[in-house]
Protein backbone atom coordinates (compact mmCIF):
# COMPACT_ATOMS: atom_id res chain seq x y z
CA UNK A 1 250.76 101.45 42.59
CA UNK A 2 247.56 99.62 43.13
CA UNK A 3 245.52 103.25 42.76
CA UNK A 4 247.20 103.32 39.11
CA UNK A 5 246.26 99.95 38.12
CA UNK A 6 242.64 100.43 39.63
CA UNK A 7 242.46 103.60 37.37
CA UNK A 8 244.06 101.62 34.07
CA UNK A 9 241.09 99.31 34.78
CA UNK A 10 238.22 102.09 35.12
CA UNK A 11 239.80 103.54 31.71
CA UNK A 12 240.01 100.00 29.61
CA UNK A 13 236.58 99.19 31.44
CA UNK A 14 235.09 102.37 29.88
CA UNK A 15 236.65 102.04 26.45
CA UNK A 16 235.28 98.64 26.60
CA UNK A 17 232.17 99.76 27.29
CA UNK A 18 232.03 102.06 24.63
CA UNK A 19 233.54 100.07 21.66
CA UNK A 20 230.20 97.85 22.13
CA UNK A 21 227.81 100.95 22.23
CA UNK A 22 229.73 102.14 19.04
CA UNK A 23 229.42 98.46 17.52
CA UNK A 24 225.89 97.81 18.68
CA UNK A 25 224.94 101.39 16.81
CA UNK A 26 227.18 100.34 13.62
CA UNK A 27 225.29 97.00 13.38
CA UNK A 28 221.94 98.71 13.21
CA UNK A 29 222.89 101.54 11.07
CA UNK A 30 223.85 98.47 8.62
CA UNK A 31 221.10 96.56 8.70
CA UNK A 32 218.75 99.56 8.61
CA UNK A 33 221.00 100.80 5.10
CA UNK A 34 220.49 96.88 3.86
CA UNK A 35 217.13 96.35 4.55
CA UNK A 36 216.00 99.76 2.78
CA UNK A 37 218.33 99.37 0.36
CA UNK A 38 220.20 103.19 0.78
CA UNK A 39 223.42 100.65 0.38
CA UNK A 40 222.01 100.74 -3.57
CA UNK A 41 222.44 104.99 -3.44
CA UNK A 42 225.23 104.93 -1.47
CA UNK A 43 227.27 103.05 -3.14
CA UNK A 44 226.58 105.20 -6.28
CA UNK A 45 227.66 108.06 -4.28
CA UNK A 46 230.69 106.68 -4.14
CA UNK A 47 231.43 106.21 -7.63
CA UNK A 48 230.85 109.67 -8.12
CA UNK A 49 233.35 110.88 -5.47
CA UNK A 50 235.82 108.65 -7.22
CA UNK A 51 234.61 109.78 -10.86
CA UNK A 52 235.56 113.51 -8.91
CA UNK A 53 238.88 112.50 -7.67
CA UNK A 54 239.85 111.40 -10.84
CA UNK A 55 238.59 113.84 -13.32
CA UNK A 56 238.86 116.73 -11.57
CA UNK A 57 236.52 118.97 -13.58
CA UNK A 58 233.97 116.60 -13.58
CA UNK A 59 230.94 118.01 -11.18
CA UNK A 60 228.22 115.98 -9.89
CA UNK A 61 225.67 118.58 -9.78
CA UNK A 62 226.14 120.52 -12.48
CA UNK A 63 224.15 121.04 -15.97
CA UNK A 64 226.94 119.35 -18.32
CA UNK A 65 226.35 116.38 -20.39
CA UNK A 66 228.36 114.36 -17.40
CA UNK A 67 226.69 115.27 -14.83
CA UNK A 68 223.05 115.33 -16.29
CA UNK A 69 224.33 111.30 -16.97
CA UNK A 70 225.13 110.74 -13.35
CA UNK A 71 222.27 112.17 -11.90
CA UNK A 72 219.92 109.99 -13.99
CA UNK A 73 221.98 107.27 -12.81
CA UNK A 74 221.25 108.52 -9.15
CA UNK A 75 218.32 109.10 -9.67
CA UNK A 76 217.57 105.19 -10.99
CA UNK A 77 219.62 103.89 -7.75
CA UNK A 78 217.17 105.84 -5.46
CA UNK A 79 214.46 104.02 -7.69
CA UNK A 80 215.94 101.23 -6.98
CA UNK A 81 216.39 101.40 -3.51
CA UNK A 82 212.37 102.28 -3.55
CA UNK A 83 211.81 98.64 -4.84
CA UNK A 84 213.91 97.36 -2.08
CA UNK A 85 212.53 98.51 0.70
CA UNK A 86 208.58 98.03 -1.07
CA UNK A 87 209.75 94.13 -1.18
CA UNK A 88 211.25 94.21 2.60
CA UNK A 89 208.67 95.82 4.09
CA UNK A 90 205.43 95.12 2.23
CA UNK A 91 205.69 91.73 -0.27
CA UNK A 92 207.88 90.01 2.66
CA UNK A 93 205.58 89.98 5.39
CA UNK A 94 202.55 89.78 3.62
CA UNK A 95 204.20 86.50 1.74
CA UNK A 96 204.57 85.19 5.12
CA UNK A 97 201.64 86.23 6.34
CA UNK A 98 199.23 84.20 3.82
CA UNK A 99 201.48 81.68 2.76
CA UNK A 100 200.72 78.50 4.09
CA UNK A 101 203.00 75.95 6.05
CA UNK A 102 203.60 72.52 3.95
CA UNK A 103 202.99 69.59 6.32
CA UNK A 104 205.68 67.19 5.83
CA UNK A 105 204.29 63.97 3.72
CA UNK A 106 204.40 61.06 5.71
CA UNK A 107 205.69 58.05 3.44
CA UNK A 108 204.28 54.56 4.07
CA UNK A 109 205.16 51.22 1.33
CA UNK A 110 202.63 52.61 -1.39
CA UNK A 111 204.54 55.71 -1.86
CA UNK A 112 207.65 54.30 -2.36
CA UNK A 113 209.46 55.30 -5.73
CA UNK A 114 210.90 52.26 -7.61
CA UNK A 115 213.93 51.69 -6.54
CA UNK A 116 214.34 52.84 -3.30
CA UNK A 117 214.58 50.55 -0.66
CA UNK A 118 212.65 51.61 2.37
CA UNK A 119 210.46 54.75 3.13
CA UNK A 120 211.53 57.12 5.13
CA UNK A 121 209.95 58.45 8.52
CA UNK A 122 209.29 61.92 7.85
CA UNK A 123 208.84 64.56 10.81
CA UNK A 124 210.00 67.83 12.10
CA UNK A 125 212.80 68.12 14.98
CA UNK A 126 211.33 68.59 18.32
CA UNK A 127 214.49 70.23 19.44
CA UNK A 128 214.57 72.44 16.20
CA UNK A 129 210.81 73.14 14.42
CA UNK A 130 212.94 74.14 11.10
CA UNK A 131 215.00 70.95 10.61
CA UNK A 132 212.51 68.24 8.91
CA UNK A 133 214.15 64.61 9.97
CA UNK A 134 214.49 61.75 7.37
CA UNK A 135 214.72 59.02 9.44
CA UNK A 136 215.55 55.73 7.40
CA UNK A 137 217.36 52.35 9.11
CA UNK A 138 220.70 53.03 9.49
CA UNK A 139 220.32 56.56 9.29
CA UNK A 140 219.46 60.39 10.14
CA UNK A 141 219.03 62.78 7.14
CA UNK A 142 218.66 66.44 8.52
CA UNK A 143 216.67 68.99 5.84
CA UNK A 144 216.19 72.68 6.39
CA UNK A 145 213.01 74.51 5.19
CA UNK A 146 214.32 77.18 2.60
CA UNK A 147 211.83 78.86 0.51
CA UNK A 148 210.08 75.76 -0.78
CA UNK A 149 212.99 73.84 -0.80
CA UNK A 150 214.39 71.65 1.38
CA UNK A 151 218.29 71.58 1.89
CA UNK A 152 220.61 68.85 3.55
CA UNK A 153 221.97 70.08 6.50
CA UNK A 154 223.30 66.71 7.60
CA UNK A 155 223.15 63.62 8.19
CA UNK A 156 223.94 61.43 11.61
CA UNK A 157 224.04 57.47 11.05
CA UNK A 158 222.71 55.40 14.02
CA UNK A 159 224.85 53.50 16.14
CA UNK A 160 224.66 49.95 15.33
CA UNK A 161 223.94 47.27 18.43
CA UNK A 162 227.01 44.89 18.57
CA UNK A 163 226.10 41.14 20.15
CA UNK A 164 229.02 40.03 20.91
């Protein structure tokens, strides 16, 4: 009995084992199709397999009005999965490359708006060099750096000291 459940374990142990070899290889396959944008060709593949299964004399590579049709259309989607990948793997990293970090703008009592009650301490997170921290009185406002834009993530009020 125990030499059966040592050899259920060795079985569920390799299946185990495998499912996240299989999962880690699906996971790159999809970001691989994403980030060269074959999804784009793909997925127009598709559409033609169902255009087949529906009309069945319809023939994807054939030289009927149809199919001349689709194949244009295939051949845009591989045009356009040429652009993708051009703006993944050139314009992205050469963006990043020469684009320059914004320093966060300190605000002292001559900046201040009309309106607004006090100026904010503005700095980045120690903990986390992508949040930018408004810190104000009574309060924590948490931004993230998106593009050139900054987005709340949250905010955390202070805890106020009690005298009693």
């Amino acid at each position: 009995m125990v030499k059966g459940a040592g050899i259920g374990a060795a079985v569920i142990a390799v299946f185990t084992v495998l499912w996240k070899i299989i999962k880690v290889i699906a996971e790159i396959i999809a970001k691989v199709l994403y980030y060269l944008g074959i999804w784009v060709p793909l997925l127009y593949l598709a559409y033609g397999g169902i255009l087949k299964l529906i009309f069945k004399n319809f023939y994807l590579f054939s030289a009927d009005t149809n199919s001349v049709i689709y194949l244009i259309g295939f051949i845009l989607t591989i045009f356009i999965a040429i652009i993708i990948t051009v703006k993944n793997l050139i314009f992205k990293p050469f963006r990043k490359l020469f684009k320059k970090k914004k320093d966060v703008v300190e605000y002292n009592e001559d900046n201040l708006k009309s309106g607004t009650s006090e100026a904010p301490k503005i700095y980045r997170s120690r903990v986390n060099k992508g949040i930018i921290v408004y810190e104000y009185s009574n309060r924590y406002d948490l931004y993230e750096q998106k593009d050139d834009k900054l987005v709340l993530v949250s905010t955390e009020f202070k805890k106020r000291k009690r005298w009693n």
